[in-house]
ModelCIF file with pLDDT and N, C-alpha, C, O atoms, coordinates in Angstrom:
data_MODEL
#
_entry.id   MODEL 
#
_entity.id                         1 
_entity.type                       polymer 
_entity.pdbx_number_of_molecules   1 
#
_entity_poly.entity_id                      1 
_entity_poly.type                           'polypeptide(L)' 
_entity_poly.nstd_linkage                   no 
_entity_poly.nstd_monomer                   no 
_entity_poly.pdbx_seq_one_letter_code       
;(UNK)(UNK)(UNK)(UNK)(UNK)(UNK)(UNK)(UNK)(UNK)(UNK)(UNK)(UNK)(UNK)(UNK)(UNK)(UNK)
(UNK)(UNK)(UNK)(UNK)(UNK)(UNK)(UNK)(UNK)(UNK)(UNK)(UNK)(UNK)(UNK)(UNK)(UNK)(UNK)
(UNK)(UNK)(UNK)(UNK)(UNK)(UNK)(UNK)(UNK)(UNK)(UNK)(UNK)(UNK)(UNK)(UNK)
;
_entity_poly.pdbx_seq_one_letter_code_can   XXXXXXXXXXXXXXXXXXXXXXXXXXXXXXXXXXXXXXXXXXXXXX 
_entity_poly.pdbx_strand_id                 A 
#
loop_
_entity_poly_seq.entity_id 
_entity_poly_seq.num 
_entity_poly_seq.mon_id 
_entity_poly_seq.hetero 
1 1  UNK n 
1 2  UNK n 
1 3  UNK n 
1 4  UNK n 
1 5  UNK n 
1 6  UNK n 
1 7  UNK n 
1 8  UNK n 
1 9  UNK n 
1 10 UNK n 
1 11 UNK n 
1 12 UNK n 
1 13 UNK n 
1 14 UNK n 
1 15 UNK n 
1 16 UNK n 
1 17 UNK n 
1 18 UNK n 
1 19 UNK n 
1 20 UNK n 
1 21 UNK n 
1 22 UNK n 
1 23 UNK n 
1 24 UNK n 
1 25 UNK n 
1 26 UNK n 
1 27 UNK n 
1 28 UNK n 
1 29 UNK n 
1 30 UNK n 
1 31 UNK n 
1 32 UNK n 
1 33 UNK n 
1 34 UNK n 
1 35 UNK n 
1 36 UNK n 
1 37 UNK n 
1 38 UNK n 
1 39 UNK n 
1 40 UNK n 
1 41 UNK n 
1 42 UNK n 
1 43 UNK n 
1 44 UNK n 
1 45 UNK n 
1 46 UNK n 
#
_struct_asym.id          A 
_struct_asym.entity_id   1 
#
loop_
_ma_qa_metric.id 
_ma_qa_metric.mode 
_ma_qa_metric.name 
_ma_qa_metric.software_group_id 
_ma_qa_metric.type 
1 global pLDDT . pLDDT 
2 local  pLDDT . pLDDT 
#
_ma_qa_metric_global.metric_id      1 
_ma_qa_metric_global.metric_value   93.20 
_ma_qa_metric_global.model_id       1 
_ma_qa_metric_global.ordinal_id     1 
#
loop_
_ma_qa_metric_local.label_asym_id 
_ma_qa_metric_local.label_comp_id 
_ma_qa_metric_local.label_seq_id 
_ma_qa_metric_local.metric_id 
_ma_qa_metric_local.metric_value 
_ma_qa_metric_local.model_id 
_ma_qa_metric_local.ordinal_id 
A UNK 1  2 88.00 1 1  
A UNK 2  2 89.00 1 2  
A UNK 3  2 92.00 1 3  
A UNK 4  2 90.00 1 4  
A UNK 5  2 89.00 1 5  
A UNK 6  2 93.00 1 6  
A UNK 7  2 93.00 1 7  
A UNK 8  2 91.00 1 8  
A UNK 9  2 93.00 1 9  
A UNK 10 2 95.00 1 10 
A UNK 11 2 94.00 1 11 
A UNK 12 2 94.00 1 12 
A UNK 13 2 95.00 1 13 
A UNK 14 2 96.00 1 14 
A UNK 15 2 94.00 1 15 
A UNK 16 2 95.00 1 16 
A UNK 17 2 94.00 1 17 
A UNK 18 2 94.00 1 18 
A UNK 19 2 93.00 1 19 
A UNK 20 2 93.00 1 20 
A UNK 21 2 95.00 1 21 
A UNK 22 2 96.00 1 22 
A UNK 23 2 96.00 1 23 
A UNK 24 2 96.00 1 24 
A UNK 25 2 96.00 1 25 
A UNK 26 2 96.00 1 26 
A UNK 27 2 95.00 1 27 
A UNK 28 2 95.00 1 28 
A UNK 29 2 94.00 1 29 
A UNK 30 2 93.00 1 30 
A UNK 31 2 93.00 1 31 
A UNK 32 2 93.00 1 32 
A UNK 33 2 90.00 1 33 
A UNK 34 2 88.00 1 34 
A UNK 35 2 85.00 1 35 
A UNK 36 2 90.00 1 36 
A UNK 37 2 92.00 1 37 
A UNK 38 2 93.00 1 38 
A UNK 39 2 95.00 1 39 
A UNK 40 2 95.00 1 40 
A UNK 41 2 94.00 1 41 
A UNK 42 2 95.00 1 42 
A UNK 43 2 96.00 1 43 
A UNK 44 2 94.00 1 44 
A UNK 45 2 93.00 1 45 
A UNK 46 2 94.00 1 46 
#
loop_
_atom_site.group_PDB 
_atom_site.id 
_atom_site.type_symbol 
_atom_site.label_atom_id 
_atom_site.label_alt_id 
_atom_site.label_comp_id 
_atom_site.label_asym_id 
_atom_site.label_entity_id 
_atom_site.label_seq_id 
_atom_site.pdbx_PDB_ins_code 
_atom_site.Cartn_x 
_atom_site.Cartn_y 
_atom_site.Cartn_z 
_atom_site.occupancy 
_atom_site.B_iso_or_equiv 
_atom_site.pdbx_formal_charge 
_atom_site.auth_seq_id 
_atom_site.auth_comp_id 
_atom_site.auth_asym_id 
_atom_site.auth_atom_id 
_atom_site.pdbx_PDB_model_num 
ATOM 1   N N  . UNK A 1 1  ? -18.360 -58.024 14.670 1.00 88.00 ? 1  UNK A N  1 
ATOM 2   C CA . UNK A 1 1  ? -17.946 -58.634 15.937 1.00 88.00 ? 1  UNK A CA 1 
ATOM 3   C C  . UNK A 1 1  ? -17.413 -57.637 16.948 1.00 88.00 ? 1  UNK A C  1 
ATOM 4   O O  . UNK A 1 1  ? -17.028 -57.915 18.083 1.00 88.00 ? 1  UNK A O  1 
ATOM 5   N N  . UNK A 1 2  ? -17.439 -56.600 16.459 1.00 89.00 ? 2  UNK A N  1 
ATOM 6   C CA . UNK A 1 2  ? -16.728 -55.300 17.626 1.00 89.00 ? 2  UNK A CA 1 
ATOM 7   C C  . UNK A 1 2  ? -17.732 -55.302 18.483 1.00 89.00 ? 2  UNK A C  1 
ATOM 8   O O  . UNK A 1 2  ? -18.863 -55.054 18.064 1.00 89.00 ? 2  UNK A O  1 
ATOM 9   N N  . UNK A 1 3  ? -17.522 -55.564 19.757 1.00 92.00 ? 3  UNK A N  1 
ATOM 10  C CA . UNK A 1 3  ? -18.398 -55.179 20.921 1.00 92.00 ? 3  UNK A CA 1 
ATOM 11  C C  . UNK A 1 3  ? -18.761 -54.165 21.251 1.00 92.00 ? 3  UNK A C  1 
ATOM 12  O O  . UNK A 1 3  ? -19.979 -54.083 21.408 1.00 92.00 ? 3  UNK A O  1 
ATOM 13  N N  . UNK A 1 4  ? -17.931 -52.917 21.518 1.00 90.00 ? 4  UNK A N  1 
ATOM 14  C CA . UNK A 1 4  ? -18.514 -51.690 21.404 1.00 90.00 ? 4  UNK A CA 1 
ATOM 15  C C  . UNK A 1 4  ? -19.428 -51.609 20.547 1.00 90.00 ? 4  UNK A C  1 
ATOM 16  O O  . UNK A 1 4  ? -20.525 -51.477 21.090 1.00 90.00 ? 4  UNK A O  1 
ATOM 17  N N  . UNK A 1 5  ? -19.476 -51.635 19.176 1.00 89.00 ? 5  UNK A N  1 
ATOM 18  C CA . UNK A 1 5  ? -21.032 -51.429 18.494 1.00 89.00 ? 5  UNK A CA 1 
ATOM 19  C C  . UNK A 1 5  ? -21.313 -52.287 18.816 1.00 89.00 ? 5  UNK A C  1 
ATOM 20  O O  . UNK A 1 5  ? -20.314 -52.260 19.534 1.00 89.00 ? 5  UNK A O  1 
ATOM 21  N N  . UNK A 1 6  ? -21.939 -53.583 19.152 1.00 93.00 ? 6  UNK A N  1 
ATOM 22  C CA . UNK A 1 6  ? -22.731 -54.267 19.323 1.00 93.00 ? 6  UNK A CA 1 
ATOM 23  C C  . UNK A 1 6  ? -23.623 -53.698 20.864 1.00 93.00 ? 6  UNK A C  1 
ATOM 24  O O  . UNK A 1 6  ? -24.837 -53.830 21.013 1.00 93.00 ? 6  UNK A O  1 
ATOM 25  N N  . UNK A 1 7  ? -22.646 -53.040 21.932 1.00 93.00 ? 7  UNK A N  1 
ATOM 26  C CA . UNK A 1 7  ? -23.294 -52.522 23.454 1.00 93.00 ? 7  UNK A CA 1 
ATOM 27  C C  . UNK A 1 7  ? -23.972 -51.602 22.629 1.00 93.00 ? 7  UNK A C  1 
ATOM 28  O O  . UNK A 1 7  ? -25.171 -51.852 22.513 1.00 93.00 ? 7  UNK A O  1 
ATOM 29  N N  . UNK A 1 8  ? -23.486 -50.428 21.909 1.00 91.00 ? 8  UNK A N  1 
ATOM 30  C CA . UNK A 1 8  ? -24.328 -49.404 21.832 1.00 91.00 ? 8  UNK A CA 1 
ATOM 31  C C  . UNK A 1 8  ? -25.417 -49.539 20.851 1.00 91.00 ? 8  UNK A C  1 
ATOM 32  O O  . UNK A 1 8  ? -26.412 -48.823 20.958 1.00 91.00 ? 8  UNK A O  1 
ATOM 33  N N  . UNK A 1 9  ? -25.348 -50.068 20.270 1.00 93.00 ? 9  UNK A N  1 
ATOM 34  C CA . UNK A 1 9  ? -26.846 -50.998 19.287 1.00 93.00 ? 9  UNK A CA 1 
ATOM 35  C C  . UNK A 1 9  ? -27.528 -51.377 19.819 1.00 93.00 ? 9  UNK A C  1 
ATOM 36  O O  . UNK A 1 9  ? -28.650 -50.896 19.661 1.00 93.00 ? 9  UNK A O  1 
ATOM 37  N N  . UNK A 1 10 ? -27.375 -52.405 20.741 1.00 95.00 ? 10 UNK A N  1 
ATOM 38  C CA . UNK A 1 10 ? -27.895 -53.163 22.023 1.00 95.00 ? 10 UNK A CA 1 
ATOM 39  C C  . UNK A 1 10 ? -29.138 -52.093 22.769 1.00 95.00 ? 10 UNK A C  1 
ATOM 40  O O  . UNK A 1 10 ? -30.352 -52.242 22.637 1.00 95.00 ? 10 UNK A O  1 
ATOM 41  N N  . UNK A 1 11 ? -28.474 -51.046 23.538 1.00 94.00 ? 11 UNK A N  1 
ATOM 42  C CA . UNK A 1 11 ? -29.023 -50.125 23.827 1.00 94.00 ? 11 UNK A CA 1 
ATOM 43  C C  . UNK A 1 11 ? -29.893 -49.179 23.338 1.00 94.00 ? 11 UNK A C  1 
ATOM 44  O O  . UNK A 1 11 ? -31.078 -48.931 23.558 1.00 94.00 ? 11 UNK A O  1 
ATOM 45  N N  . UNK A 1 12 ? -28.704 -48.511 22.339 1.00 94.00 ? 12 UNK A N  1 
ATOM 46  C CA . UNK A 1 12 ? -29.810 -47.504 21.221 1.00 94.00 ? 12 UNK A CA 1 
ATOM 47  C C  . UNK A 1 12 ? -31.244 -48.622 21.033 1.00 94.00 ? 12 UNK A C  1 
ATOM 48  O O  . UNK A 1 12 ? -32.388 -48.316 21.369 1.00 94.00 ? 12 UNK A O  1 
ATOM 49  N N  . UNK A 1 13 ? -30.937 -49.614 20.574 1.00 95.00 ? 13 UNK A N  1 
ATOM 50  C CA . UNK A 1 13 ? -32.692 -50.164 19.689 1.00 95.00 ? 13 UNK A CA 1 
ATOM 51  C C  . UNK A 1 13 ? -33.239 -50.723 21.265 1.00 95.00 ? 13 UNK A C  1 
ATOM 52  O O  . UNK A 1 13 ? -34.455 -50.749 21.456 1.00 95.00 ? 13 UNK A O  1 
ATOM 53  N N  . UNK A 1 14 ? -32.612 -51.017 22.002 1.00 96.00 ? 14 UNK A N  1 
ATOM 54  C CA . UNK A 1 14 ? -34.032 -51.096 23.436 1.00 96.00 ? 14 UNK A CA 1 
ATOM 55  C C  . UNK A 1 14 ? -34.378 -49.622 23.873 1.00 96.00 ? 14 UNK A C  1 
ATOM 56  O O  . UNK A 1 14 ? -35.374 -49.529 24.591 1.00 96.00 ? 14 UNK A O  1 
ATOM 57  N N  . UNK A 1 15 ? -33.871 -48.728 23.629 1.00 94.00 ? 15 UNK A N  1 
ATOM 58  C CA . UNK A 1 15 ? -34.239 -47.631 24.384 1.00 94.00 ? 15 UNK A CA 1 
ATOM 59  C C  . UNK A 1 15 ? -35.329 -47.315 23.405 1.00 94.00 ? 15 UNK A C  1 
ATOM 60  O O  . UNK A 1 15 ? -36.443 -47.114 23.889 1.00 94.00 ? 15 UNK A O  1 
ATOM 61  N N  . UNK A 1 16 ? -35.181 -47.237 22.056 1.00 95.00 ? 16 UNK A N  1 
ATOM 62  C CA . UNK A 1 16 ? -36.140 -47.349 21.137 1.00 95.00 ? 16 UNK A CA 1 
ATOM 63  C C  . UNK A 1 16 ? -37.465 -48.007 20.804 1.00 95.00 ? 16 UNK A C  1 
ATOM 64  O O  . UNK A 1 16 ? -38.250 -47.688 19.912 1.00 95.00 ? 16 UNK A O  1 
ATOM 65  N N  . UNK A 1 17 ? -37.576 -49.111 21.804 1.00 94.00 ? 17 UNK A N  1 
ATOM 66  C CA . UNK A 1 17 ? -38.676 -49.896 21.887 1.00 94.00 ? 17 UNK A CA 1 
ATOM 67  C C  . UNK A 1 17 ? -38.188 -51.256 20.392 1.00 94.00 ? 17 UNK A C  1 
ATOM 68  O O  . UNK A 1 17 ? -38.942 -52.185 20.102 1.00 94.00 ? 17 UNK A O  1 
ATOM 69  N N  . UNK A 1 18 ? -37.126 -51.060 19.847 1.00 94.00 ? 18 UNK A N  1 
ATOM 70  C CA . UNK A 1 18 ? -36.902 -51.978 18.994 1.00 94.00 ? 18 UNK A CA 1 
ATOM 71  C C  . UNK A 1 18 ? -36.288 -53.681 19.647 1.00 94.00 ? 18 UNK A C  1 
ATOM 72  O O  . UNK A 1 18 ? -35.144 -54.116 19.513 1.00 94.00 ? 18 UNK A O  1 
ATOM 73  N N  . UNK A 1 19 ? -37.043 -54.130 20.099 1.00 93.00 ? 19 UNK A N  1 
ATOM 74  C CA . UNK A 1 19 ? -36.847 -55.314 21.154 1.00 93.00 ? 19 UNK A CA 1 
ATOM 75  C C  . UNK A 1 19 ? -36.266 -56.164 19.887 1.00 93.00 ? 19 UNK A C  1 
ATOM 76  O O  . UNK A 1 19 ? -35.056 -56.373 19.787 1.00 93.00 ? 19 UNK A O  1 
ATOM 77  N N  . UNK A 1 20 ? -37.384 -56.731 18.746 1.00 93.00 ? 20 UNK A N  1 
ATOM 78  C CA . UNK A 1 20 ? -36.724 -57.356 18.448 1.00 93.00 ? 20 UNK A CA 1 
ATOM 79  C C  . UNK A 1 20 ? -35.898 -57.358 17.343 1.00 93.00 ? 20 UNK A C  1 
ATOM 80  O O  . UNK A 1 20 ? -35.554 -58.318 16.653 1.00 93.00 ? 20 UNK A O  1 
ATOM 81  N N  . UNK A 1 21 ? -35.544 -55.904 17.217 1.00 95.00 ? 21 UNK A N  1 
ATOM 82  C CA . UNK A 1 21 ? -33.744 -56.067 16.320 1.00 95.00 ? 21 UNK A CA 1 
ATOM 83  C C  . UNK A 1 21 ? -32.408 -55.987 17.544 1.00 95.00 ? 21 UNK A C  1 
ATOM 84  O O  . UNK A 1 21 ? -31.196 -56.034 17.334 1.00 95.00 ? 21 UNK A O  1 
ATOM 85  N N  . UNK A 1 22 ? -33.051 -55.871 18.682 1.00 96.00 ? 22 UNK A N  1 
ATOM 86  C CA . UNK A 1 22 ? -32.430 -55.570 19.837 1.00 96.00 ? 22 UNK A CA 1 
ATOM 87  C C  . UNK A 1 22 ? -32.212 -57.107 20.277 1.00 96.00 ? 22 UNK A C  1 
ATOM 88  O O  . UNK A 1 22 ? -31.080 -57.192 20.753 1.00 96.00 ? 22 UNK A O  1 
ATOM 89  N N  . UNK A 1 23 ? -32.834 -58.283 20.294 1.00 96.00 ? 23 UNK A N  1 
ATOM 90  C CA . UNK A 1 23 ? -32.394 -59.424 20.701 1.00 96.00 ? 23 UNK A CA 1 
ATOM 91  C C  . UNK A 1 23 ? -31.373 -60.378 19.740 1.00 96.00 ? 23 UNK A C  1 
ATOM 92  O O  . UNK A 1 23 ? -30.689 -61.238 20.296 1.00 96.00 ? 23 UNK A O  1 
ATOM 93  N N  . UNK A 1 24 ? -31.311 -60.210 18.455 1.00 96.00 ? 24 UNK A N  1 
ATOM 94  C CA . UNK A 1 24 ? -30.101 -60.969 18.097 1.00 96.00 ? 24 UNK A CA 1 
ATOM 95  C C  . UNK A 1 24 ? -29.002 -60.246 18.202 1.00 96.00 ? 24 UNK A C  1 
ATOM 96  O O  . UNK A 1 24 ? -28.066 -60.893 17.731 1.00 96.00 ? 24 UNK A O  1 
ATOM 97  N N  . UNK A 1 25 ? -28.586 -58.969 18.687 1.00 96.00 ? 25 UNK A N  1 
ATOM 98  C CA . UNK A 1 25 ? -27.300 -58.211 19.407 1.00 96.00 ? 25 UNK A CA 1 
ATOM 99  C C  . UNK A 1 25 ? -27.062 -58.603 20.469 1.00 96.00 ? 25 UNK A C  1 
ATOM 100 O O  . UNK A 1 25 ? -25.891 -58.735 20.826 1.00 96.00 ? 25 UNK A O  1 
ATOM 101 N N  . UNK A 1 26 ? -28.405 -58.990 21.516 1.00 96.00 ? 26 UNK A N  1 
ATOM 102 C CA . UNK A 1 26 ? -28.148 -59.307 22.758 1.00 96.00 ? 26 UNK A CA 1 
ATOM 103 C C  . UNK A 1 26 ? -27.433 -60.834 22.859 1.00 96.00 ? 26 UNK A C  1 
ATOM 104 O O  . UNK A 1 26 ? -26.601 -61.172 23.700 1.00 96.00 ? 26 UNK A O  1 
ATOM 105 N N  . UNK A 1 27 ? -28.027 -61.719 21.694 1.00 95.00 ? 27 UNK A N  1 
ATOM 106 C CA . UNK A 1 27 ? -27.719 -62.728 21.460 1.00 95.00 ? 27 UNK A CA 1 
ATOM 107 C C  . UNK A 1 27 ? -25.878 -63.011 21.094 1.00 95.00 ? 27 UNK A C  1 
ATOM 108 O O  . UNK A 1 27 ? -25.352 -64.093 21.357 1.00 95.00 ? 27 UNK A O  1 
ATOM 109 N N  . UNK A 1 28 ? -25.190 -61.974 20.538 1.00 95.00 ? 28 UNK A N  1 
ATOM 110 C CA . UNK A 1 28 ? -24.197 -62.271 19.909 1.00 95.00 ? 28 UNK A CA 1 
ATOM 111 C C  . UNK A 1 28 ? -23.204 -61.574 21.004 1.00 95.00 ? 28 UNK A C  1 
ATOM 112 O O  . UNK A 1 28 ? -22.010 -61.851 20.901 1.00 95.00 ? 28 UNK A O  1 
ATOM 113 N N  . UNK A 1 29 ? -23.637 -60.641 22.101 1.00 94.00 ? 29 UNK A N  1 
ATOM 114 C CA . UNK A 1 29 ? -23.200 -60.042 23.349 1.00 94.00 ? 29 UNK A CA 1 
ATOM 115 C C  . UNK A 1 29 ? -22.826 -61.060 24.091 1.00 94.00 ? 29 UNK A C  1 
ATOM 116 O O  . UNK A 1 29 ? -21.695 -61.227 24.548 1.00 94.00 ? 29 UNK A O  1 
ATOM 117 N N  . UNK A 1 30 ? -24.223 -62.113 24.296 1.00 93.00 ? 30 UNK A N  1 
ATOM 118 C CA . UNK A 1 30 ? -23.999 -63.249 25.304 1.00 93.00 ? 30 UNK A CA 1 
ATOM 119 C C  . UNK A 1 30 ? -23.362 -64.049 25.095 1.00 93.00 ? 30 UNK A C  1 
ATOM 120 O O  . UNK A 1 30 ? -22.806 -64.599 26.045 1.00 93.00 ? 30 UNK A O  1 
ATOM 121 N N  . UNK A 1 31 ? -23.083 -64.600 23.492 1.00 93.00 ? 31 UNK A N  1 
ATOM 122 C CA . UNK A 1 31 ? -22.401 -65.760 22.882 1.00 93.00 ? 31 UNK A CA 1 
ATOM 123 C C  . UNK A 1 31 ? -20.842 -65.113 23.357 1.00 93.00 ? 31 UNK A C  1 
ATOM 124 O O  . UNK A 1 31 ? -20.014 -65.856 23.884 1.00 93.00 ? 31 UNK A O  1 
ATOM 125 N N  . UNK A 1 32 ? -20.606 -63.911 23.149 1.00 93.00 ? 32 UNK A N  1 
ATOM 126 C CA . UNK A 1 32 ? -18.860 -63.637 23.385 1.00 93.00 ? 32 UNK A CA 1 
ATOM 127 C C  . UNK A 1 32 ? -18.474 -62.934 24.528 1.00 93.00 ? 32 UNK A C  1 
ATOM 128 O O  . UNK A 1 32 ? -17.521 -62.166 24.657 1.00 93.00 ? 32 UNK A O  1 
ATOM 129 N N  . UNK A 1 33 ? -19.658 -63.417 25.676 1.00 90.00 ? 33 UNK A N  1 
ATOM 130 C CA . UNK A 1 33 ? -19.744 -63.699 26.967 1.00 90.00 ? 33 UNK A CA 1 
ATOM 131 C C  . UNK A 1 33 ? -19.506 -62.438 27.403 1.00 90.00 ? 33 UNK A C  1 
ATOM 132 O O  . UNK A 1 33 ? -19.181 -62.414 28.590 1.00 90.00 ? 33 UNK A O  1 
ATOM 133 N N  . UNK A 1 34 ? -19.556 -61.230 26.793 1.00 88.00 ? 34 UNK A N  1 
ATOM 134 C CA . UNK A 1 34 ? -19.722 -60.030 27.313 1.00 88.00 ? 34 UNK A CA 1 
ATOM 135 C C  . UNK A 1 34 ? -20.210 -59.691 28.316 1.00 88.00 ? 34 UNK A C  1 
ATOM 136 O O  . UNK A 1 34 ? -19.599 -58.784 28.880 1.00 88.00 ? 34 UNK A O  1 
ATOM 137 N N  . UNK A 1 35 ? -21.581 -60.250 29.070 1.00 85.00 ? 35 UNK A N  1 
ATOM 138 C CA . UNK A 1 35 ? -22.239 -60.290 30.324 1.00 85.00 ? 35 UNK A CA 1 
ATOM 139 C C  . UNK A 1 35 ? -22.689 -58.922 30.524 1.00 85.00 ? 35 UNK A C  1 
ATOM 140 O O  . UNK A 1 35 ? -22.496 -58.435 31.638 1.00 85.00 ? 35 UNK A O  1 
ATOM 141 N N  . UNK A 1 36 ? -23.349 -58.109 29.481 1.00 90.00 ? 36 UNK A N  1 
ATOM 142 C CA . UNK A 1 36 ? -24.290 -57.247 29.767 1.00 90.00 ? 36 UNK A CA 1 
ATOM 143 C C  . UNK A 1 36 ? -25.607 -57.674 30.043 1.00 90.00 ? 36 UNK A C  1 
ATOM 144 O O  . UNK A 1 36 ? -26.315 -58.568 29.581 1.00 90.00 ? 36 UNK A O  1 
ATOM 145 N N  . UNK A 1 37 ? -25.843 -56.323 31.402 1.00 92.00 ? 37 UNK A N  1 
ATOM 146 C CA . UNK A 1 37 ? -26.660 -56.845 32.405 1.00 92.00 ? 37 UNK A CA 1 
ATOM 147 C C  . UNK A 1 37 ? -27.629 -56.428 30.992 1.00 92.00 ? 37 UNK A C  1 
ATOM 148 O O  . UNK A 1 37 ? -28.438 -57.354 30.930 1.00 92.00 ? 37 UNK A O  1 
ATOM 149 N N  . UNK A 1 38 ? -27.872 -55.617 30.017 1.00 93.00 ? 38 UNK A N  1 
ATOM 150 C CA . UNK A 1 38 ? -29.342 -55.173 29.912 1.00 93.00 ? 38 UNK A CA 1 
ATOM 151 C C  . UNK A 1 38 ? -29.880 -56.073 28.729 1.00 93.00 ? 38 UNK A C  1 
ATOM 152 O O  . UNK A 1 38 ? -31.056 -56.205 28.389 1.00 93.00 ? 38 UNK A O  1 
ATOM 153 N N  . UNK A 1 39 ? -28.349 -56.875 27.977 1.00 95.00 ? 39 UNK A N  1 
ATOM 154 C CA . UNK A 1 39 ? -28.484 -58.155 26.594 1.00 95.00 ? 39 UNK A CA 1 
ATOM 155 C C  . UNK A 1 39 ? -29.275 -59.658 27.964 1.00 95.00 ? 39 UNK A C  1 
ATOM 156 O O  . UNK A 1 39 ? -30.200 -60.440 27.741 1.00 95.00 ? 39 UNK A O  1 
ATOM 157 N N  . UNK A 1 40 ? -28.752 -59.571 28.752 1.00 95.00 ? 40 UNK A N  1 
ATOM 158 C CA . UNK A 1 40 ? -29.229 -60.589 29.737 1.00 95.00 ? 40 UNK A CA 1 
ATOM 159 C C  . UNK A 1 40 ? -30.872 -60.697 29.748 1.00 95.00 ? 40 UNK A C  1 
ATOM 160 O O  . UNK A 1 40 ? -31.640 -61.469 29.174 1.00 95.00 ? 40 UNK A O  1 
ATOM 161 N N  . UNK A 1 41 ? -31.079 -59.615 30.628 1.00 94.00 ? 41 UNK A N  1 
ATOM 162 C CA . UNK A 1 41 ? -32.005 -59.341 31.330 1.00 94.00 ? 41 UNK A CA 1 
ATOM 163 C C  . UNK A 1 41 ? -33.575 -59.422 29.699 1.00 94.00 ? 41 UNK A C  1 
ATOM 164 O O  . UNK A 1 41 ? -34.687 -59.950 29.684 1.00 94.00 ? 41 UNK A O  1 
ATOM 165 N N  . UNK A 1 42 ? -32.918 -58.734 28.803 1.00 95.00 ? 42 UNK A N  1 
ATOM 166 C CA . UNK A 1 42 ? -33.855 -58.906 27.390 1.00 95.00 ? 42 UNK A CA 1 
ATOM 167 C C  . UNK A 1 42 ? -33.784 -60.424 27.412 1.00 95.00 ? 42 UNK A C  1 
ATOM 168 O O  . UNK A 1 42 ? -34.778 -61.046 27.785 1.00 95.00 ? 42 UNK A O  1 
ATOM 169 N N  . UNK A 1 43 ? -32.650 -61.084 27.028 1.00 96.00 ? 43 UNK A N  1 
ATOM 170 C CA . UNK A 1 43 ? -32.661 -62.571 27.002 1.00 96.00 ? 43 UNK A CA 1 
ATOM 171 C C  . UNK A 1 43 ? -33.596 -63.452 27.926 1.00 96.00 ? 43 UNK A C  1 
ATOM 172 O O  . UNK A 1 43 ? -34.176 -64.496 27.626 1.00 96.00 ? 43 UNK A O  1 
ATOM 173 N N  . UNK A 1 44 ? -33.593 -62.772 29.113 1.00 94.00 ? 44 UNK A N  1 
ATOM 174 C CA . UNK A 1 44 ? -34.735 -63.606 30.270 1.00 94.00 ? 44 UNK A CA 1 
ATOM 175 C C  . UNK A 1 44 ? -36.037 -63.616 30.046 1.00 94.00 ? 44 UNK A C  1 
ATOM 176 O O  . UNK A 1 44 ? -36.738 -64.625 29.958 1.00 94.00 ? 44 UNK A O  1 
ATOM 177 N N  . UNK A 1 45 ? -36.487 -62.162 29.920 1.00 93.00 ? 45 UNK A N  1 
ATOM 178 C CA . UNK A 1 45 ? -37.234 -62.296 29.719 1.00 93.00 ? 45 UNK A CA 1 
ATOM 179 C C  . UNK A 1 45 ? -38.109 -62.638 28.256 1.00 93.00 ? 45 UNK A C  1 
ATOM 180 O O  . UNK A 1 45 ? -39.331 -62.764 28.184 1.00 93.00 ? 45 UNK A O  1 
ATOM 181 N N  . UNK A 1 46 ? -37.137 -62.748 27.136 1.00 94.00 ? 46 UNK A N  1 
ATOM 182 C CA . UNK A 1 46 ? -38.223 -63.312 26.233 1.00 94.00 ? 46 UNK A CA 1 
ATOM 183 C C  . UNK A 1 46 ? -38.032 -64.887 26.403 1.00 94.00 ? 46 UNK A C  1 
ATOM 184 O O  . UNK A 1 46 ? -38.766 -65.667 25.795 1.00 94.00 ? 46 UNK A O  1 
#
């Protein structure tokens, strides 16, 4: 549940092309309303 690792996970695996181990981080970012633009923006568009 630490947010800091969850942002930099978030990141590291999209910068990686790892989308989807990268969307249930983005998922658990948004649930504890963190409001990262880049967990969002993955969220939209899938």
């Amino acid at each position: 549940d630490d947010l800091t690792l969850l942002r930099r996970a978030l990141l590291i695996n999209v910068g990686l092309g790892r989308t989807k181990v990268a969307l249930p981080l983005a998922k658990r970012l948004v649930a504890a309303k963190d409001g990262n633009p880049v967990a969002l923006t993955l969220l939209a568009a899938d």
